[in-house]
PDB file of N, CA and C in Angstrom:
ATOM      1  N   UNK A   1     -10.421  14.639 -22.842  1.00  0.00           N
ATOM      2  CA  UNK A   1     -10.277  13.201 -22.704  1.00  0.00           C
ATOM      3  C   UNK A   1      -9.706  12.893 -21.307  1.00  0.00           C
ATOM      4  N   UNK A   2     -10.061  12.349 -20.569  1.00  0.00           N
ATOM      5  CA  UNK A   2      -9.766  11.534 -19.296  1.00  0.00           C
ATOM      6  C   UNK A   2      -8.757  10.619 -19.448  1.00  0.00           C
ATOM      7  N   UNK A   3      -7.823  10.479 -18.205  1.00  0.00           N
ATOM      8  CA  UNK A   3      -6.606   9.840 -18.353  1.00  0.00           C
ATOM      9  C   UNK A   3      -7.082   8.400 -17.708  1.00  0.00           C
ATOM     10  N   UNK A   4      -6.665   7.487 -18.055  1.00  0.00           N
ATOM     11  CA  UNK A   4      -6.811   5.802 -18.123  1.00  0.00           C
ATOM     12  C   UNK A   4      -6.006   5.600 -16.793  1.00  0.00           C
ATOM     13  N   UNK A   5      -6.279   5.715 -15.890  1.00  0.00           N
ATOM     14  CA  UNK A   5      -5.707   4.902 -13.985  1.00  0.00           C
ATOM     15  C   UNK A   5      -5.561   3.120 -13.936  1.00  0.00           C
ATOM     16  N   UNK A   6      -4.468   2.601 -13.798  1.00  0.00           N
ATOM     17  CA  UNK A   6      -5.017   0.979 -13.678  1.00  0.00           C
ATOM     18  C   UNK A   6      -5.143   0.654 -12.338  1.00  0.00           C
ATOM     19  N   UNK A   7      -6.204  -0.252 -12.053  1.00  0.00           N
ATOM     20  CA  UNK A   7      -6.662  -0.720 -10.555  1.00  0.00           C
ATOM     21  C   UNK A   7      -6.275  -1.593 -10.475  1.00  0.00           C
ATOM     22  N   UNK A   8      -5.778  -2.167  -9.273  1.00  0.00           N
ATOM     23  CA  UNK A   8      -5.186  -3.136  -8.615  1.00  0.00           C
ATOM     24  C   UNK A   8      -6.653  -3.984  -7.597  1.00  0.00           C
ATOM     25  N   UNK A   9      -6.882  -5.113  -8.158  1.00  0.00           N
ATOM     26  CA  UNK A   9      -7.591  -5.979  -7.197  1.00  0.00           C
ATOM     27  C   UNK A   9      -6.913  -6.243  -6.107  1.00  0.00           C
ATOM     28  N   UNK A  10      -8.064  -6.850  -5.115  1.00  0.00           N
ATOM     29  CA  UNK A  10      -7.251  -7.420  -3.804  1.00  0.00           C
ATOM     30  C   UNK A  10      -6.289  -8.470  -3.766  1.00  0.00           C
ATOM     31  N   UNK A  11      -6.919  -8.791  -5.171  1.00  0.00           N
ATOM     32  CA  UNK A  11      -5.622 -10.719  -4.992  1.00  0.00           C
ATOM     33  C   UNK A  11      -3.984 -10.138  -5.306  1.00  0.00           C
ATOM     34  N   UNK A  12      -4.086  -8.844  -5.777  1.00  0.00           N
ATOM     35  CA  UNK A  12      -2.475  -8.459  -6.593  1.00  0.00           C
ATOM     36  C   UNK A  12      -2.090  -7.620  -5.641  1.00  0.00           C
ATOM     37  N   UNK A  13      -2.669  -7.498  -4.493  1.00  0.00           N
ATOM     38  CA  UNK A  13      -1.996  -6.278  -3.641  1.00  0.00           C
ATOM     39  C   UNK A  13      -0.570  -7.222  -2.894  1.00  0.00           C
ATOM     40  N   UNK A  14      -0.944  -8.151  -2.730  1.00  0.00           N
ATOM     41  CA  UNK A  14       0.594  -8.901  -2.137  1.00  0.00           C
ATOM     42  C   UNK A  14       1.875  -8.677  -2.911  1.00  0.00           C
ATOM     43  N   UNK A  15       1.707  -8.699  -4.373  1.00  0.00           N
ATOM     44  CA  UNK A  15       2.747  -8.496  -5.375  1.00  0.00           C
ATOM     45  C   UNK A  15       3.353  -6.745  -4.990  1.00  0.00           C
ATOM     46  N   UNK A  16       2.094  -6.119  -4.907  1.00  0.00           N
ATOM     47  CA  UNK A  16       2.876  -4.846  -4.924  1.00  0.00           C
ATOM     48  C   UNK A  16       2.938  -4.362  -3.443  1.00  0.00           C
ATOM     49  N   UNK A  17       2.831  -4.533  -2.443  1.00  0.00           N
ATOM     50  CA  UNK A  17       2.826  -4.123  -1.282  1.00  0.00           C
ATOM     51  C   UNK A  17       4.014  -5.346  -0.289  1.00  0.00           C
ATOM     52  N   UNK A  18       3.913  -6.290  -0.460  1.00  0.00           N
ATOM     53  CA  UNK A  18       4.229  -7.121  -0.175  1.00  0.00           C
ATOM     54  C   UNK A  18       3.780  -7.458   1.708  1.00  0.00           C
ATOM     55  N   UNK A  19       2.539  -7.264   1.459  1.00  0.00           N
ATOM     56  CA  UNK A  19       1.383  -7.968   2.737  1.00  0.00           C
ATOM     57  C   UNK A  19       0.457  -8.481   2.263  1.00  0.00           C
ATOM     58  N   UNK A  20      -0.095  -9.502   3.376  1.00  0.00           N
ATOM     59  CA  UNK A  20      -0.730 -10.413   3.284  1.00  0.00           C
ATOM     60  C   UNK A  20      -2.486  -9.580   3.589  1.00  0.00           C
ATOM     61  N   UNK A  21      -3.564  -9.657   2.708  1.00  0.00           N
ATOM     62  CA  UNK A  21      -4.645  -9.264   2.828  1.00  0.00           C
ATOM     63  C   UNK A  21      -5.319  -9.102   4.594  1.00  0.00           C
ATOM     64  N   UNK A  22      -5.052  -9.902   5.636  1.00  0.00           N
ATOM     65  CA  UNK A  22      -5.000  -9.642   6.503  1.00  0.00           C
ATOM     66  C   UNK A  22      -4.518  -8.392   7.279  1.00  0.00           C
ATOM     67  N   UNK A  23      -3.875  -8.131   7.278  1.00  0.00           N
ATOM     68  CA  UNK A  23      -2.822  -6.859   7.167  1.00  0.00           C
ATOM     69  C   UNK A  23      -3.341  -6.005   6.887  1.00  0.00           C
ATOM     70  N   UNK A  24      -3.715  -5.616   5.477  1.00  0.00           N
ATOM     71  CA  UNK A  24      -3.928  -4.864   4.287  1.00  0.00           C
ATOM     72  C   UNK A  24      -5.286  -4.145   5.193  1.00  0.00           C
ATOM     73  N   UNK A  25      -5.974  -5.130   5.614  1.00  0.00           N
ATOM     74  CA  UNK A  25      -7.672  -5.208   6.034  1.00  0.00           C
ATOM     75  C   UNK A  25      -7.515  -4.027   7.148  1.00  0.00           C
ATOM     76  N   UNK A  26      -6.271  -4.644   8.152  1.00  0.00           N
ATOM     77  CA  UNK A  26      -6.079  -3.761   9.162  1.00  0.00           C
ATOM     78  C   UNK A  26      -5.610  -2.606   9.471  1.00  0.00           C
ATOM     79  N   UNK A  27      -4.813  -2.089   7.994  1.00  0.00           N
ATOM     80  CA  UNK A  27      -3.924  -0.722   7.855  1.00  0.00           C
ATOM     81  C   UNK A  27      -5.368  -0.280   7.541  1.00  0.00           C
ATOM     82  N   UNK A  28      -6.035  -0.388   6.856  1.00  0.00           N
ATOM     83  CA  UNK A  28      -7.347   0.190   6.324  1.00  0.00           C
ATOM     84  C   UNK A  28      -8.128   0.606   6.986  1.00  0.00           C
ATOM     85  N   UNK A  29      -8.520  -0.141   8.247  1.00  0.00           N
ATOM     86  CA  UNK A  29      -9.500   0.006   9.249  1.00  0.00           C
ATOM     87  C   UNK A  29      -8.908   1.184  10.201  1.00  0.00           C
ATOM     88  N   UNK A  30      -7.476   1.416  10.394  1.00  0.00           N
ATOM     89  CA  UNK A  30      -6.591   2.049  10.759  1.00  0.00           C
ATOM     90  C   UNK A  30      -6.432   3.613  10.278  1.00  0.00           C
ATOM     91  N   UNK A  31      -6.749   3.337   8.859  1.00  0.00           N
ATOM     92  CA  UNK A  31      -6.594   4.614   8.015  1.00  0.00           C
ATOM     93  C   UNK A  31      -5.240   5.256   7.729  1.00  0.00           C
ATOM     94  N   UNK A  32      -4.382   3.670   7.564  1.00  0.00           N
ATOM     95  CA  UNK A  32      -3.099   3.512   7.282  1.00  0.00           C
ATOM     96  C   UNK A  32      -2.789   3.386   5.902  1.00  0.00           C
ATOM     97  N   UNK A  33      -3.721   3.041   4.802  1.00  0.00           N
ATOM     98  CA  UNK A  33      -3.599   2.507   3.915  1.00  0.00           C
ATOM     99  C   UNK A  33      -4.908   3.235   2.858  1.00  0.00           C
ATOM    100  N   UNK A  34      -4.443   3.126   1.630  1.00  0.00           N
ATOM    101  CA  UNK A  34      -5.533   3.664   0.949  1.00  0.00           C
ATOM    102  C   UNK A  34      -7.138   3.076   0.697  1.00  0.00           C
ATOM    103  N   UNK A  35      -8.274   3.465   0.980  1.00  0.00           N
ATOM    104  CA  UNK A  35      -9.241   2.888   1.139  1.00  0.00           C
ATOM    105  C   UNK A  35      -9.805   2.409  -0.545  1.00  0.00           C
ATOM    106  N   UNK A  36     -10.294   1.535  -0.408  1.00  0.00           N
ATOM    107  CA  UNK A  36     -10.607   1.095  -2.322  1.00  0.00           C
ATOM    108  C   UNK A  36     -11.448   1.614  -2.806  1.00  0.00           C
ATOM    109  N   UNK A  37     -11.717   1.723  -3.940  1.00  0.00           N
ATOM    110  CA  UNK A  37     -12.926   2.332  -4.872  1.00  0.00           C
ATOM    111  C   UNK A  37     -13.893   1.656  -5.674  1.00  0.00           C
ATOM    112  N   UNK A  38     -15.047   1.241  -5.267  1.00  0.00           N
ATOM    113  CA  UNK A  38     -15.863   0.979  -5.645  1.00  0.00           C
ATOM    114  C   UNK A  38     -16.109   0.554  -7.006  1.00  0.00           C
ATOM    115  N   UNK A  39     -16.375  -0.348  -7.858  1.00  0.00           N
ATOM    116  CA  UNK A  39     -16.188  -0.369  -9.561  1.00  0.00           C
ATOM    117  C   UNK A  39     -17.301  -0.059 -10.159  1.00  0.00           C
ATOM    118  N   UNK A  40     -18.383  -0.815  -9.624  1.00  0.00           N
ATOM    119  CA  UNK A  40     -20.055  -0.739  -9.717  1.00  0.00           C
ATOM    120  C   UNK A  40     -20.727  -0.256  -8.503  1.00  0.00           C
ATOM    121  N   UNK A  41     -21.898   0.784  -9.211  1.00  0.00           N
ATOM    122  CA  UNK A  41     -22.822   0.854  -8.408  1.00  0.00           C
ATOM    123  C   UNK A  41     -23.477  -0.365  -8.005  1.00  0.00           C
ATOM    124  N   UNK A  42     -23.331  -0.017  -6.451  1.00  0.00           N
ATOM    125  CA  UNK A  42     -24.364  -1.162  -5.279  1.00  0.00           C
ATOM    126  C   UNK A  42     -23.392  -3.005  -5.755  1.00  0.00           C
ATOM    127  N   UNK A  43     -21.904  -2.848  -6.697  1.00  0.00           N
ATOM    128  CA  UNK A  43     -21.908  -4.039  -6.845  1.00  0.00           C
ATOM    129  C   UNK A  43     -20.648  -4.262  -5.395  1.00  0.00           C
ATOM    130  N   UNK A  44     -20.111  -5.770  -5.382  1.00  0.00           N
ATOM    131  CA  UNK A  44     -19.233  -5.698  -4.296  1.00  0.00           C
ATOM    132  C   UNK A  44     -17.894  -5.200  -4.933  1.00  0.00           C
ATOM    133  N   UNK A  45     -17.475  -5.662  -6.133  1.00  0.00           N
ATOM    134  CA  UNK A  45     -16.146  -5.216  -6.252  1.00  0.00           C
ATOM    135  C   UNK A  45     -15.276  -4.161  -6.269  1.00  0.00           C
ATOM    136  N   UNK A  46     -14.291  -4.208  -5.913  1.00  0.00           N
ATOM    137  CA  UNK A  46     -13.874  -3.173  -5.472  1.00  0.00           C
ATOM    138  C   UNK A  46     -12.050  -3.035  -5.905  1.00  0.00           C
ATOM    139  N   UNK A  47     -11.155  -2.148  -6.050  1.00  0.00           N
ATOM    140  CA  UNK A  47      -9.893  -1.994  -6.298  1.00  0.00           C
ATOM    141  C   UNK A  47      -9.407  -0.784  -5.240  1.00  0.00           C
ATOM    142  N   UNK A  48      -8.033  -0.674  -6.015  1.00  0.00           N
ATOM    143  CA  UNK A  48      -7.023   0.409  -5.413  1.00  0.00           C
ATOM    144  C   UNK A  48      -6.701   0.492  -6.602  1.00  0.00           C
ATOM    145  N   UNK A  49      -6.660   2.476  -6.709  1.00  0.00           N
ATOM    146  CA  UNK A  49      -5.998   3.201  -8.184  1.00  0.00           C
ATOM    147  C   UNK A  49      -4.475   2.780  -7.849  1.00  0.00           C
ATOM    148  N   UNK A  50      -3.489   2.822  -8.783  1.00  0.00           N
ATOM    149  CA  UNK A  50      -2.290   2.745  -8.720  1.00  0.00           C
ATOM    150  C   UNK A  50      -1.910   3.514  -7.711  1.00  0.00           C
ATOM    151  N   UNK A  51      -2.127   5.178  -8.880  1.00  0.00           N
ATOM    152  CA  UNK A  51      -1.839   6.690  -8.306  1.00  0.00           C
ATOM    153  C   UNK A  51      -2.093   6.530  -6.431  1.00  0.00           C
ATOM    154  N   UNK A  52      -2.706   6.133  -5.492  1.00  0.00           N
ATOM    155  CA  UNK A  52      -2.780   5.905  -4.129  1.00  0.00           C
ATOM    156  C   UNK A  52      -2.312   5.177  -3.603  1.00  0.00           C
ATOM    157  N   UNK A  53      -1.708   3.723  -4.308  1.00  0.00           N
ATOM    158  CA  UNK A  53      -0.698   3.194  -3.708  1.00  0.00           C
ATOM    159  C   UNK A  53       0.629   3.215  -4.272  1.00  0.00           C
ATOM    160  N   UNK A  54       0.855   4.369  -5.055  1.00  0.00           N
ATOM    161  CA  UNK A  54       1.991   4.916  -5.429  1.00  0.00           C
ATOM    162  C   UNK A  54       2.175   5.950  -4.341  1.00  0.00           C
ATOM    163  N   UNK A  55       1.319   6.505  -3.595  1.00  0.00           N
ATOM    164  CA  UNK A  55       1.454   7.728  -2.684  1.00  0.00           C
ATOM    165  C   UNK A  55       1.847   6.857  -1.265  1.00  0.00           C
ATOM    166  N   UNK A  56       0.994   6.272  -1.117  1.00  0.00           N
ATOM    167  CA  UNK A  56       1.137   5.359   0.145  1.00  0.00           C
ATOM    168  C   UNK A  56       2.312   4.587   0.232  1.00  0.00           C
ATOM    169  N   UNK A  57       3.449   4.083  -0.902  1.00  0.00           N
ATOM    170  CA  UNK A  57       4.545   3.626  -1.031  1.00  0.00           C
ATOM    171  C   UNK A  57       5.727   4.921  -1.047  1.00  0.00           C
ATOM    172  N   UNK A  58       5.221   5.869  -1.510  1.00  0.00           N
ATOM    173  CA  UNK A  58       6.127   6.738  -1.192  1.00  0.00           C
ATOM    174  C   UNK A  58       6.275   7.311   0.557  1.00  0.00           C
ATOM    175  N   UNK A  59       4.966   7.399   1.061  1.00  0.00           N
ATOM    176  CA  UNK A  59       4.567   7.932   2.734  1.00  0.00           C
ATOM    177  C   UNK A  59       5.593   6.367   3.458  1.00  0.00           C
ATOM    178  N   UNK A  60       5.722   5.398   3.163  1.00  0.00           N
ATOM    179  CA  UNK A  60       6.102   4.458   3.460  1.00  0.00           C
ATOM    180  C   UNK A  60       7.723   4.702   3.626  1.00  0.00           C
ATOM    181  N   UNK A  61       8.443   5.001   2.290  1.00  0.00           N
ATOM    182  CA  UNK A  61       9.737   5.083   2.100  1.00  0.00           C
ATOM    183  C   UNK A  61       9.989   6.581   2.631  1.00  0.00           C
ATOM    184  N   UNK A  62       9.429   7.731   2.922  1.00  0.00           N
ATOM    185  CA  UNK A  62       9.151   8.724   3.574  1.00  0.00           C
ATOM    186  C   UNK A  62       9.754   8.468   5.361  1.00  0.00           C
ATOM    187  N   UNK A  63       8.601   7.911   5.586  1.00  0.00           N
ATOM    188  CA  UNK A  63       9.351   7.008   6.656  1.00  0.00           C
ATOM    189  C   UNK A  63      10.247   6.466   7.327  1.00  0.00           C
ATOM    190  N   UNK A  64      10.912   5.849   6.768  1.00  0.00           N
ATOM    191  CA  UNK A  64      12.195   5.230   6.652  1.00  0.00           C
ATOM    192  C   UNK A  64      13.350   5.665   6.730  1.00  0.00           C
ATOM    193  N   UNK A  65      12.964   7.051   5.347  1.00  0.00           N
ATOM    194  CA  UNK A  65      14.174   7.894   5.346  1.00  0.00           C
ATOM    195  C   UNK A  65      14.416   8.661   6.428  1.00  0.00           C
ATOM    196  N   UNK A  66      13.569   8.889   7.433  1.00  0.00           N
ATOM    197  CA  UNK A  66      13.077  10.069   8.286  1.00  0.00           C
ATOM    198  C   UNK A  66      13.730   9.710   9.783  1.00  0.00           C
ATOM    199  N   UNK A  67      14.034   8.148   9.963  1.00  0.00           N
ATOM    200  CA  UNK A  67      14.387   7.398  10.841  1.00  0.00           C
ATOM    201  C   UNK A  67      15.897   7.796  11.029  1.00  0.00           C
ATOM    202  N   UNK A  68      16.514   7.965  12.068  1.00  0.00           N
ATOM    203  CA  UNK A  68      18.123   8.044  12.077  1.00  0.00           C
ATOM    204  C   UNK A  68      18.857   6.589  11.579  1.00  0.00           C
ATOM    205  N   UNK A  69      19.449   6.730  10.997  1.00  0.00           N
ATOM    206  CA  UNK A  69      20.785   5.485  10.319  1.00  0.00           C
ATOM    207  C   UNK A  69      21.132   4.676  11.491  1.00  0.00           C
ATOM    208  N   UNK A  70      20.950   3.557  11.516  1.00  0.00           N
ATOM    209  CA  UNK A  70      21.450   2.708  12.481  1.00  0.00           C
ATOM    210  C   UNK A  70      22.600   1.946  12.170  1.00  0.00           C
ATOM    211  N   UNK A  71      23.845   2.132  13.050  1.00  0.00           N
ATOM    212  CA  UNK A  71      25.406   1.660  12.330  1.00  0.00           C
ATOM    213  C   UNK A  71      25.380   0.044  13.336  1.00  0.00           C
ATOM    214  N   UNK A  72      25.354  -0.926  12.298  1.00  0.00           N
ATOM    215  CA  UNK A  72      25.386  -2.440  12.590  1.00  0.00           C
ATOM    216  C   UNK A  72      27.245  -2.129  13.340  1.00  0.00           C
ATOM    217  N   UNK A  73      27.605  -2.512  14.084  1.00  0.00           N
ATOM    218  CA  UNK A  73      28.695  -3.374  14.970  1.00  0.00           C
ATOM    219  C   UNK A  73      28.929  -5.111  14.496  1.00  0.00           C
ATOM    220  N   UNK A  74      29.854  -5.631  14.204  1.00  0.00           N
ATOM    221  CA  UNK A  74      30.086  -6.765  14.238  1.00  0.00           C
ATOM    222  C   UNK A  74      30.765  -7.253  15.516  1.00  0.00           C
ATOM    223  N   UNK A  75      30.213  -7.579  16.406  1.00  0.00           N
ATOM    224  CA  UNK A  75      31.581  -8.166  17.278  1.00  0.00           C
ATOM    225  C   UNK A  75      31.862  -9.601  16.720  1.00  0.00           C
ATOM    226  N   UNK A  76      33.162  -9.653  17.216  1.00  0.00           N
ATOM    227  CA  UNK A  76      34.006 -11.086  17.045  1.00  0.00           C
ATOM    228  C   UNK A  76      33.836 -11.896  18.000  1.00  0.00           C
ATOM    229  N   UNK A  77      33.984 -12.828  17.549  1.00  0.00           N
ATOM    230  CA  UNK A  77      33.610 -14.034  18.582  1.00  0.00           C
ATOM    231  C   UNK A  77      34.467 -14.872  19.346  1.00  0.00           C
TER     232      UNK A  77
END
């Protein structure tokens, strides 16, 4: 038995990514971002498996962590 993946359309990628489809268009073209998968043969629609933008959110926070700690200063005024 095959395991059940849920796809994410383009309209819900803002919720979970938090970018604007513009963006999204351009990490892609970039090969920054996970490329979508097809639903139908020859049809247009198209998604993102979870499982790849669960990877791509982790390469993201990967990132981040990887960066040296930057210590904020307050000066007084």
């Amino acid at each position: 038995m095959s395991e059940l993946r849920r796809i994410y359309r383009k309209r819900d990628l803002h919720a979970v990514t938090g970018l604007k489809e513009s963006r999204i268009d351009e990490l892609i073209r970039n090969g920054e971002f996970p490329s979508p998968i097809k639903l139908t043969d020859g049809g247009r629609a198209s998604g993102w498996l979870e499982s790849d933008l669960a990877e791509w959110q982790r390469g993201r926070i990967a990132a981040r962590d990887s960066q040296p700690k930057r210590i904020r200063v307050k000066q007084s005024a």
